[in-house]
C-alpha atoms as a PDB file:
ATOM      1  CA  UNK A   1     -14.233   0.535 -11.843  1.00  0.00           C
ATOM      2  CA  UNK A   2     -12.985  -0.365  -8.652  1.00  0.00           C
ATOM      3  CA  UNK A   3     -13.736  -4.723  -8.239  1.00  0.00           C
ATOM      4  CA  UNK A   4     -16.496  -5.199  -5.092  1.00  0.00           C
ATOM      5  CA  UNK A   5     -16.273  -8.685  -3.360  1.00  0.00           C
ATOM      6  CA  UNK A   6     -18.016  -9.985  -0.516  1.00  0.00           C
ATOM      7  CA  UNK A   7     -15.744 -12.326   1.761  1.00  0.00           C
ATOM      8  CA  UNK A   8     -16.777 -14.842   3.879  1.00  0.00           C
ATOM      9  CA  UNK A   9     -14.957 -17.169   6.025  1.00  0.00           C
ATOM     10  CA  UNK A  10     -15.135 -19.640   3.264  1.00  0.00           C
ATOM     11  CA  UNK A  11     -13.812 -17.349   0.456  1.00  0.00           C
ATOM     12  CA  UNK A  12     -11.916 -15.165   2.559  1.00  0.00           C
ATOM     13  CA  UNK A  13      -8.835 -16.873   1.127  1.00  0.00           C
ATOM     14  CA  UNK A  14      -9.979 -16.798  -2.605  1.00  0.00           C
ATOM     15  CA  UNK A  15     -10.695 -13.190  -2.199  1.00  0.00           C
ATOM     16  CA  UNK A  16      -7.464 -12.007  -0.917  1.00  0.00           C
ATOM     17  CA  UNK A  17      -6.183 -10.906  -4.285  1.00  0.00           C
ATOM     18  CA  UNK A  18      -8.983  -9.182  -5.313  1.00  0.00           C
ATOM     19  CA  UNK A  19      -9.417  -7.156  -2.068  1.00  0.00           C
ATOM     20  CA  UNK A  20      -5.769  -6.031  -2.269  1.00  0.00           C
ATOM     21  CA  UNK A  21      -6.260  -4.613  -6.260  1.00  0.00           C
ATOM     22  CA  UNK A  22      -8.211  -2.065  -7.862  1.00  0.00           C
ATOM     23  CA  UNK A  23      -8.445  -1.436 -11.732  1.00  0.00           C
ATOM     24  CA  UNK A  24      -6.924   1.260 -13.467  1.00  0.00           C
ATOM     25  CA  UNK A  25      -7.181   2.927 -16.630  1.00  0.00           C
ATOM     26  CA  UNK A  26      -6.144  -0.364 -17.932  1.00  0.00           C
ATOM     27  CA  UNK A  27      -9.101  -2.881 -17.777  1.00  0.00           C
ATOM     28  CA  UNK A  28      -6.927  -6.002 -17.593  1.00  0.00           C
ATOM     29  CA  UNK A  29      -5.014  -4.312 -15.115  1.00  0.00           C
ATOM     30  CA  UNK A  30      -5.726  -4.295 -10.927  1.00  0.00           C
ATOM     31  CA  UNK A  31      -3.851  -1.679  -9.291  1.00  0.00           C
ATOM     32  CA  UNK A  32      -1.369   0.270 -10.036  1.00  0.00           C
ATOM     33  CA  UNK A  33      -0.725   1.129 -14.068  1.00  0.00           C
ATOM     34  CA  UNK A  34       1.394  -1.367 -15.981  1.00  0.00           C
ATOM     35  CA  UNK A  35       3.656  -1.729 -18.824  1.00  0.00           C
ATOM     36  CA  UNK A  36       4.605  -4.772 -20.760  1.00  0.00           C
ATOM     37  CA  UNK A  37       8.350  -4.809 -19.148  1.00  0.00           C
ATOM     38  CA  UNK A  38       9.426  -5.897 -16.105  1.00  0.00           C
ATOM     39  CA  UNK A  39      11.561  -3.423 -13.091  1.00  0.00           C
ATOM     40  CA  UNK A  40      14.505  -4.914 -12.085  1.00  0.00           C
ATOM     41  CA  UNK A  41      16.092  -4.546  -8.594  1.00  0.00           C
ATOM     42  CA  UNK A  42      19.735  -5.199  -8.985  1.00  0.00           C
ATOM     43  CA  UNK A  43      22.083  -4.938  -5.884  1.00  0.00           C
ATOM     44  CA  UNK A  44      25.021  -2.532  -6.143  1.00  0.00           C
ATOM     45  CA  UNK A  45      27.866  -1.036  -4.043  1.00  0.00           C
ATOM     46  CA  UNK A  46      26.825   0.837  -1.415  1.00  0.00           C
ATOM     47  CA  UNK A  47      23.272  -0.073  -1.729  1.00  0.00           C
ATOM     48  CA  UNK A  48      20.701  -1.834  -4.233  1.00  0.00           C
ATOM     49  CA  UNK A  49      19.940  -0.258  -7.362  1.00  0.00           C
ATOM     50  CA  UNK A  50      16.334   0.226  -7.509  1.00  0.00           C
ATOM     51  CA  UNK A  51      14.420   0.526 -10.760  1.00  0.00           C
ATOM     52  CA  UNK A  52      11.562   2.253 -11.469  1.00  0.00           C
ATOM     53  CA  UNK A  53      10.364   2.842 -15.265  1.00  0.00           C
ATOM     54  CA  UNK A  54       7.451   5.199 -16.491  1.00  0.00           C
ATOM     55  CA  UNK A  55       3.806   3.432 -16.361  1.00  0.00           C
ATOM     56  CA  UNK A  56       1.701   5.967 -17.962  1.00  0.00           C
ATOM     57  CA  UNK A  57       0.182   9.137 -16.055  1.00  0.00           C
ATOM     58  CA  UNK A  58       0.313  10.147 -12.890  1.00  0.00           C
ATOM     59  CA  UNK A  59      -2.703  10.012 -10.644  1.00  0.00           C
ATOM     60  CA  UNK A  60      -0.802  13.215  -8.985  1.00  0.00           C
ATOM     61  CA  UNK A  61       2.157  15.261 -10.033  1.00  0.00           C
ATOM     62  CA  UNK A  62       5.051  13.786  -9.087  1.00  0.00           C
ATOM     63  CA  UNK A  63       8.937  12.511  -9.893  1.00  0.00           C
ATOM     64  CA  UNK A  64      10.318   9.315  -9.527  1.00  0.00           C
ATOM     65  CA  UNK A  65      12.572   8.222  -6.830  1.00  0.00           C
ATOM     66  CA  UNK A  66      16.588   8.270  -7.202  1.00  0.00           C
ATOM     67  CA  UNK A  67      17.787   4.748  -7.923  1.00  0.00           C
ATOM     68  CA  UNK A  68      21.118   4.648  -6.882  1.00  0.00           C
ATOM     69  CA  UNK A  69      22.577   4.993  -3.491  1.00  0.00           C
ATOM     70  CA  UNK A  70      19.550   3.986  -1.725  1.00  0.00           C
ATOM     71  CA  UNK A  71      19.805   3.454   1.925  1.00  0.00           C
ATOM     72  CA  UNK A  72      19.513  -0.159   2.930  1.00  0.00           C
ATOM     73  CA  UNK A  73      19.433  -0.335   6.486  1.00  0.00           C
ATOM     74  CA  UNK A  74      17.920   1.188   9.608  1.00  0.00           C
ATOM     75  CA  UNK A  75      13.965   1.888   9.806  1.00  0.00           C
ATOM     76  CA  UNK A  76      12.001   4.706   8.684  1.00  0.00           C
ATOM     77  CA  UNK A  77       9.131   6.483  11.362  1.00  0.00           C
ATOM     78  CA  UNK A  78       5.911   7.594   8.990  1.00  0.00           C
ATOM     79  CA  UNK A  79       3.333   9.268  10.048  1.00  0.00           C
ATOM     80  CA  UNK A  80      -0.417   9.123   8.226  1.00  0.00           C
ATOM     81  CA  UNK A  81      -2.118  11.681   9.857  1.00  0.00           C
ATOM     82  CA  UNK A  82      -6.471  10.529   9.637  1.00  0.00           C
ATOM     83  CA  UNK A  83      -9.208  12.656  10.476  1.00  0.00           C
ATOM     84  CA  UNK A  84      -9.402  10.207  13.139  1.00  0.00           C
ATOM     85  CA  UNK A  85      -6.286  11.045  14.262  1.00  0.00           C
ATOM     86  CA  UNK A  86      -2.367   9.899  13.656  1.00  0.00           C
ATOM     87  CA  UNK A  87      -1.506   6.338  12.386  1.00  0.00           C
ATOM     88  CA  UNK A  88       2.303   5.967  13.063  1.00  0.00           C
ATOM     89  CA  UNK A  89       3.877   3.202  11.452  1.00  0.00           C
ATOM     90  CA  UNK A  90       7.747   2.194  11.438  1.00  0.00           C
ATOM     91  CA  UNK A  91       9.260   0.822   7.834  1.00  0.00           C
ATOM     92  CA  UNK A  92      12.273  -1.492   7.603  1.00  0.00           C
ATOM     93  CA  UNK A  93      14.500  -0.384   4.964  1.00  0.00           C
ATOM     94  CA  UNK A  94      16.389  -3.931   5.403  1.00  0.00           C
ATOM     95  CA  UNK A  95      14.018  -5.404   3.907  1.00  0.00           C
ATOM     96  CA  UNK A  96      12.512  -3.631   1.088  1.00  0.00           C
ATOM     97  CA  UNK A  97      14.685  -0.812  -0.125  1.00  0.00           C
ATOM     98  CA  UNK A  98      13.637  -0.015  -2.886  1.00  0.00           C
ATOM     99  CA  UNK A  99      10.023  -0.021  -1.663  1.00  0.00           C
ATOM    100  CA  UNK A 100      10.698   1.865   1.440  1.00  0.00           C
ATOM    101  CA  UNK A 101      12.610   4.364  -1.013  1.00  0.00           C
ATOM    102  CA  UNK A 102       9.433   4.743  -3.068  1.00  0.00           C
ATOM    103  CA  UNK A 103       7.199   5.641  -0.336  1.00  0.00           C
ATOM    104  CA  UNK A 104       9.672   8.214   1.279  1.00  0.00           C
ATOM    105  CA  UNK A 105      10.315  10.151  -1.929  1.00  0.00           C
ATOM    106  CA  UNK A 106       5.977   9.841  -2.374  1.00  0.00           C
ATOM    107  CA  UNK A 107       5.295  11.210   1.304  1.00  0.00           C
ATOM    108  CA  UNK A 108       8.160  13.774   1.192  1.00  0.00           C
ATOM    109  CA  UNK A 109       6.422  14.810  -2.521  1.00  0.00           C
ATOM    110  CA  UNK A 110       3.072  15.444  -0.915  1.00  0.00           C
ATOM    111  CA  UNK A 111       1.270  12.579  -2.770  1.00  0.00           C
ATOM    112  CA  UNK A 112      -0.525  11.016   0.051  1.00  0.00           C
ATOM    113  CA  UNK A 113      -1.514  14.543   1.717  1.00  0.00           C
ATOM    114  CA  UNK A 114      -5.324  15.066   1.263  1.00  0.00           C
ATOM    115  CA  UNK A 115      -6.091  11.575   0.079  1.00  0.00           C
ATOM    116  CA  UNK A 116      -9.174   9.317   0.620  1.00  0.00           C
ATOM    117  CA  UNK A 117      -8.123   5.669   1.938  1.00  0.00           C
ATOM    118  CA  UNK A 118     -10.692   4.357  -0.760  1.00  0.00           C
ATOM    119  CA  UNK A 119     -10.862   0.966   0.833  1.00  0.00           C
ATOM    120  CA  UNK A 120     -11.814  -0.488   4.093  1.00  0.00           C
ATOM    121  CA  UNK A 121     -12.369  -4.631   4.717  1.00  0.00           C
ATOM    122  CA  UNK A 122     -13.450  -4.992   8.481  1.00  0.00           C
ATOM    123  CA  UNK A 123     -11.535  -7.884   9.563  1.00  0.00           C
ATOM    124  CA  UNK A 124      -9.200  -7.761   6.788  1.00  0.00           C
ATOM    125  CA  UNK A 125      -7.080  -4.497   5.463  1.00  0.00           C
ATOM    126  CA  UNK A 126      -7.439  -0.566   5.204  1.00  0.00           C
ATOM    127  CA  UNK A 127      -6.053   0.136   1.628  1.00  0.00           C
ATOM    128  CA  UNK A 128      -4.865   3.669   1.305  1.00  0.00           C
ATOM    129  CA  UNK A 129      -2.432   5.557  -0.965  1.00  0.00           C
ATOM    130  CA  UNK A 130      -4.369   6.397  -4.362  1.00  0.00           C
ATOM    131  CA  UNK A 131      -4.703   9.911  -4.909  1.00  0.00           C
ATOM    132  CA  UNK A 132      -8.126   9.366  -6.694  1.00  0.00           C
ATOM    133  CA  UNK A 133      -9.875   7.351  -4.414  1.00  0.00           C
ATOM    134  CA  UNK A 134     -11.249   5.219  -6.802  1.00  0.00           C
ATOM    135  CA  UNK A 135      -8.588   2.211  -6.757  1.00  0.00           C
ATOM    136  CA  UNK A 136      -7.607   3.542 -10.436  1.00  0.00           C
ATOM    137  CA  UNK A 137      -4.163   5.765  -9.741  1.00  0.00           C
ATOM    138  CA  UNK A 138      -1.219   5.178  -9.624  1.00  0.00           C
ATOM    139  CA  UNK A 139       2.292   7.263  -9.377  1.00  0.00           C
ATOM    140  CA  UNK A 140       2.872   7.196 -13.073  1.00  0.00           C
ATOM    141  CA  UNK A 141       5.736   4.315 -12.374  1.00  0.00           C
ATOM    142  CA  UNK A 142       6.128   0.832 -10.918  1.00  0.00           C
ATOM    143  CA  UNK A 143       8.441  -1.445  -9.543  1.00  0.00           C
ATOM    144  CA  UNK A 144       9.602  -4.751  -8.335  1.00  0.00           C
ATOM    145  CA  UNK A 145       8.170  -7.159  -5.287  1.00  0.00           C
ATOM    146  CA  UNK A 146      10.795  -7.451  -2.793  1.00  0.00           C
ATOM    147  CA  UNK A 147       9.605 -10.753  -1.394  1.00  0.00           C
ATOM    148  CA  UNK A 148      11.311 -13.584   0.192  1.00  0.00           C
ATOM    149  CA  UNK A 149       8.365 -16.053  -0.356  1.00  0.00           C
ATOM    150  CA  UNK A 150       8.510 -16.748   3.443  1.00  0.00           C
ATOM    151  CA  UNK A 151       6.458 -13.318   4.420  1.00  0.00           C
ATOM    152  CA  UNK A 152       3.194 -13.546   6.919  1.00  0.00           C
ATOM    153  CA  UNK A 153       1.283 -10.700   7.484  1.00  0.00           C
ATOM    154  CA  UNK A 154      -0.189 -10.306  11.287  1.00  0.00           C
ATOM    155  CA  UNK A 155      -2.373  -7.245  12.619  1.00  0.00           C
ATOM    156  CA  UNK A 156      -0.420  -4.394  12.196  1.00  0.00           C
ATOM    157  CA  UNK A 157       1.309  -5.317   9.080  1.00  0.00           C
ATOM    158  CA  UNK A 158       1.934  -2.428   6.547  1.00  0.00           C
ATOM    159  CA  UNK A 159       2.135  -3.814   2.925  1.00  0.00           C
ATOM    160  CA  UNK A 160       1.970  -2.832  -0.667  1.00  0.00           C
ATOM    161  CA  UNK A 161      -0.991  -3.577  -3.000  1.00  0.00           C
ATOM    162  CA  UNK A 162      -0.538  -5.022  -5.802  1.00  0.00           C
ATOM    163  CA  UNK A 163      -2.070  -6.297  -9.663  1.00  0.00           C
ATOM    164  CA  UNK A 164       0.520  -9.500  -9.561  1.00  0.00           C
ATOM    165  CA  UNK A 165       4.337  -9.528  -9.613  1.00  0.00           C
ATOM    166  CA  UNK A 166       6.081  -6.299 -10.143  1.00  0.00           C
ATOM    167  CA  UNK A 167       3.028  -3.900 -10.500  1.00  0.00           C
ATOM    168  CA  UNK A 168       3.931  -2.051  -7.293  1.00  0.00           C
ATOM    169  CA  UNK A 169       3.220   1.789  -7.433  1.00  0.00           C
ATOM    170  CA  UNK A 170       1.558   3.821  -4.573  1.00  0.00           C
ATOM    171  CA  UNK A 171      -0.852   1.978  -3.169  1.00  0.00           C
ATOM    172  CA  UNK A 172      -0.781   0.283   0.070  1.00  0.00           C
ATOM    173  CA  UNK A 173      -3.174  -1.388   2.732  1.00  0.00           C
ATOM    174  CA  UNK A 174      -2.949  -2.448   6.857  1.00  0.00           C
ATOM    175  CA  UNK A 175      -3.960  -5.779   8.051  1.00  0.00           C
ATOM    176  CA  UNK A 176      -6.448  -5.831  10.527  1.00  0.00           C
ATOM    177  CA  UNK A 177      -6.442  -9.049  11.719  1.00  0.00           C
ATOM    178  CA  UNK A 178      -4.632 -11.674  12.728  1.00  0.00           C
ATOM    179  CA  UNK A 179      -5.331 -14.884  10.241  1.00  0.00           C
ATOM    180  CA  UNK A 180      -6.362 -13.526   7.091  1.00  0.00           C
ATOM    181  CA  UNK A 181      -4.807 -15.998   5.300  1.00  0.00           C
ATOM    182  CA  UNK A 182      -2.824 -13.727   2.947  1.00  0.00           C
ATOM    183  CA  UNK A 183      -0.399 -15.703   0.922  1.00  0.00           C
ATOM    184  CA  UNK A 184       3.537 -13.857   0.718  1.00  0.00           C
ATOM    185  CA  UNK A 185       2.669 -12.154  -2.440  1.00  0.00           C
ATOM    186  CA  UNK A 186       2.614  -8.444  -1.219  1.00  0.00           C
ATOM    187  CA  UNK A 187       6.235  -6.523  -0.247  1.00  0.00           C
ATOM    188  CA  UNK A 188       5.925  -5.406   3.516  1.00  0.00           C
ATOM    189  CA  UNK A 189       7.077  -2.358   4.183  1.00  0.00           C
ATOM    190  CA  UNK A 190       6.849  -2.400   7.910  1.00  0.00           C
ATOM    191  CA  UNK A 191       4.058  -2.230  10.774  1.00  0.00           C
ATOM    192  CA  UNK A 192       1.912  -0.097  12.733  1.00  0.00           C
ATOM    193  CA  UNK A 193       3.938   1.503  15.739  1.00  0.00           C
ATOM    194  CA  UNK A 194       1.975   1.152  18.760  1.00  0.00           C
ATOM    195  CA  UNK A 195      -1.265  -0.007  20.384  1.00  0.00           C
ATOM    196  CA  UNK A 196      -2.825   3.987  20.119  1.00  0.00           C
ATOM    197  CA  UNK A 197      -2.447   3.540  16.572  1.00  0.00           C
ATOM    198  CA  UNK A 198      -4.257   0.426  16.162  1.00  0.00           C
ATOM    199  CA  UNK A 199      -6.853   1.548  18.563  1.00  0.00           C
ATOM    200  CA  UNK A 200      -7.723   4.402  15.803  1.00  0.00           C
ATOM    201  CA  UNK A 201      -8.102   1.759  13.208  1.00  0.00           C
ATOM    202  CA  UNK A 202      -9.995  -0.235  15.180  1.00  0.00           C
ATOM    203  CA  UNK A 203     -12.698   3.051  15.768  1.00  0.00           C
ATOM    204  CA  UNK A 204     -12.586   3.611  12.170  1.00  0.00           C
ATOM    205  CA  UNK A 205     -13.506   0.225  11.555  1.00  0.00           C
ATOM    206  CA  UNK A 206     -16.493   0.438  13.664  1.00  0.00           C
ATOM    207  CA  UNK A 207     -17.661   3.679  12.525  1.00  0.00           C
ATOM    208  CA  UNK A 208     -16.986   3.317   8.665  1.00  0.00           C
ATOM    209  CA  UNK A 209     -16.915  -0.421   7.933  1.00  0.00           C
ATOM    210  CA  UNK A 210     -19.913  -1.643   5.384  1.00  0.00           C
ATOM    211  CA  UNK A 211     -22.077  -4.450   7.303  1.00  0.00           C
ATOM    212  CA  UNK A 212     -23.346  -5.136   3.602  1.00  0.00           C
ATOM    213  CA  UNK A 213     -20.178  -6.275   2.662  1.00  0.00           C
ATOM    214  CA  UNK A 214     -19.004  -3.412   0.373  1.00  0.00           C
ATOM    215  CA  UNK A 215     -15.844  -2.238   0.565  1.00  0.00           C
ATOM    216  CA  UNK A 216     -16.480   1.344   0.287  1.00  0.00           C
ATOM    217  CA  UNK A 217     -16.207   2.716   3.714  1.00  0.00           C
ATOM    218  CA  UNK A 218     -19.666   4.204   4.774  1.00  0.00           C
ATOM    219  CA  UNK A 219     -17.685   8.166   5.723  1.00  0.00           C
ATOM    220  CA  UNK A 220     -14.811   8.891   3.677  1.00  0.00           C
ATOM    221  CA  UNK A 221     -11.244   8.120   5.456  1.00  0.00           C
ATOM    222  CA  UNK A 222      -8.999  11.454   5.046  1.00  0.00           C
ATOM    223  CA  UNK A 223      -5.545  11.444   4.903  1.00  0.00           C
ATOM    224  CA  UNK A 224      -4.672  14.780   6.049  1.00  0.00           C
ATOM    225  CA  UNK A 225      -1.377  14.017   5.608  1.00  0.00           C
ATOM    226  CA  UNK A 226       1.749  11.692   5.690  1.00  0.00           C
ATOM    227  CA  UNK A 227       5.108  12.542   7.163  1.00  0.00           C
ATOM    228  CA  UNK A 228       8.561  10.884   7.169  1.00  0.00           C
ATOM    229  CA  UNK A 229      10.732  11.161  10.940  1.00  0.00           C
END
């Protein structure tokens, strides 16, 4: 079962962990699902290396990423297409690789397309990128953070979720505020694109965000689909 917090201004900080994790069919677990050993992300010529070893079953059919020759520069244009209308978003593959890599080979897979975003935190984060909306799923693999330690996340921020170090898999969530004290724990993969965007996010906050506290949205949050270029 998915964990249900209530944050305040006094515990928004305490809470940030828990609103950015979900259990899976592991009950120790938070997020994505886990094994006992640890990814590694190794740098190689011609590009990093990426790792990205079995976890257990697939929330959706799919195949693992390549790991070798993974492109390491330039940015990425994705395109998460709501009921609400298009989120576009632009991912730096400078900075997480591997992580960028992940998401592409996802999107261009079909994972994301006809999705629930199964979480929604007014003030906080959207988390998206579970397959069965429940917080519980997972791409059947996981990988390594790709954190400098020095990360911030501002409105517009695109990062993955996580259940601690190296548990990434598919999930992933966009801050919607400024100041939520989020601590560099969670690899970014990039940022909303433009102010149109944001402007959806900030409707769907209005129109589906829980007063109560919940973080179930009150309508459910379709992903139609998500698109790479």
């Amino acid at each position: 079962m998915a964990r249900v917090i209530r944050l305040t201004a006094a515990a928004m900080a305490a809470g940030m962990v828990l609103a950015l994790s979900a259990c899976t069919s592991s009950p120790s677990n938070p997020a994505t699902p886990s094994s006992s050993g640890k990814a590694s992300n190794t740098p190689a010529t011609g590009g990093p290396a990426c790792a990205y070893p079995s976890s257990g079953k697939a929330a959706k059919p799919v195949q693992a990423p390549a790991t070798s020759g993974v492109e390491n520069s330039g940015t990425v244009k994705v395109t998460m297409t709501l009921g609400e209308g298009p989120i576009v978003m632009t991912f730096d593959r400078a900075n997480a690789p591997c992580t960028v890599n992940s998401f592409v080979s996802l999107a261009q897979q079909k994972y994301f397309d006809a999705t629930t975003c199964h979480r929604l935190v007014p003030g906080f984060v959207l988390q998206c990128g579970d397959p069965t909306a429940a917080g519980t799923g997972g791409p059947g693999y996981r990988y390594n953070d790709e954190l400098t330690g020095k990360e911030t996340y501002p409105r517009g921020t695109v990062a993955m979720a996580n259940a601690g170090p190296n548990t990434n898999g598919s999930q992933f969530f966009i801050v919607l505020a400024d100041g939520t004290g989020l601590k560099p724990q969670y690899t970014v993969l990039g940022k909303v694109a433009d102010d149109a965007s944001m402007a959806i996010l900030d409707q769907i906050v209005t129109k589906d965000g829980d007063p109560a506290g919940s973080q179930k949205p009150l309508n459910p949050i379709n992903v139609t689909s998500v698109t790479i270029g």
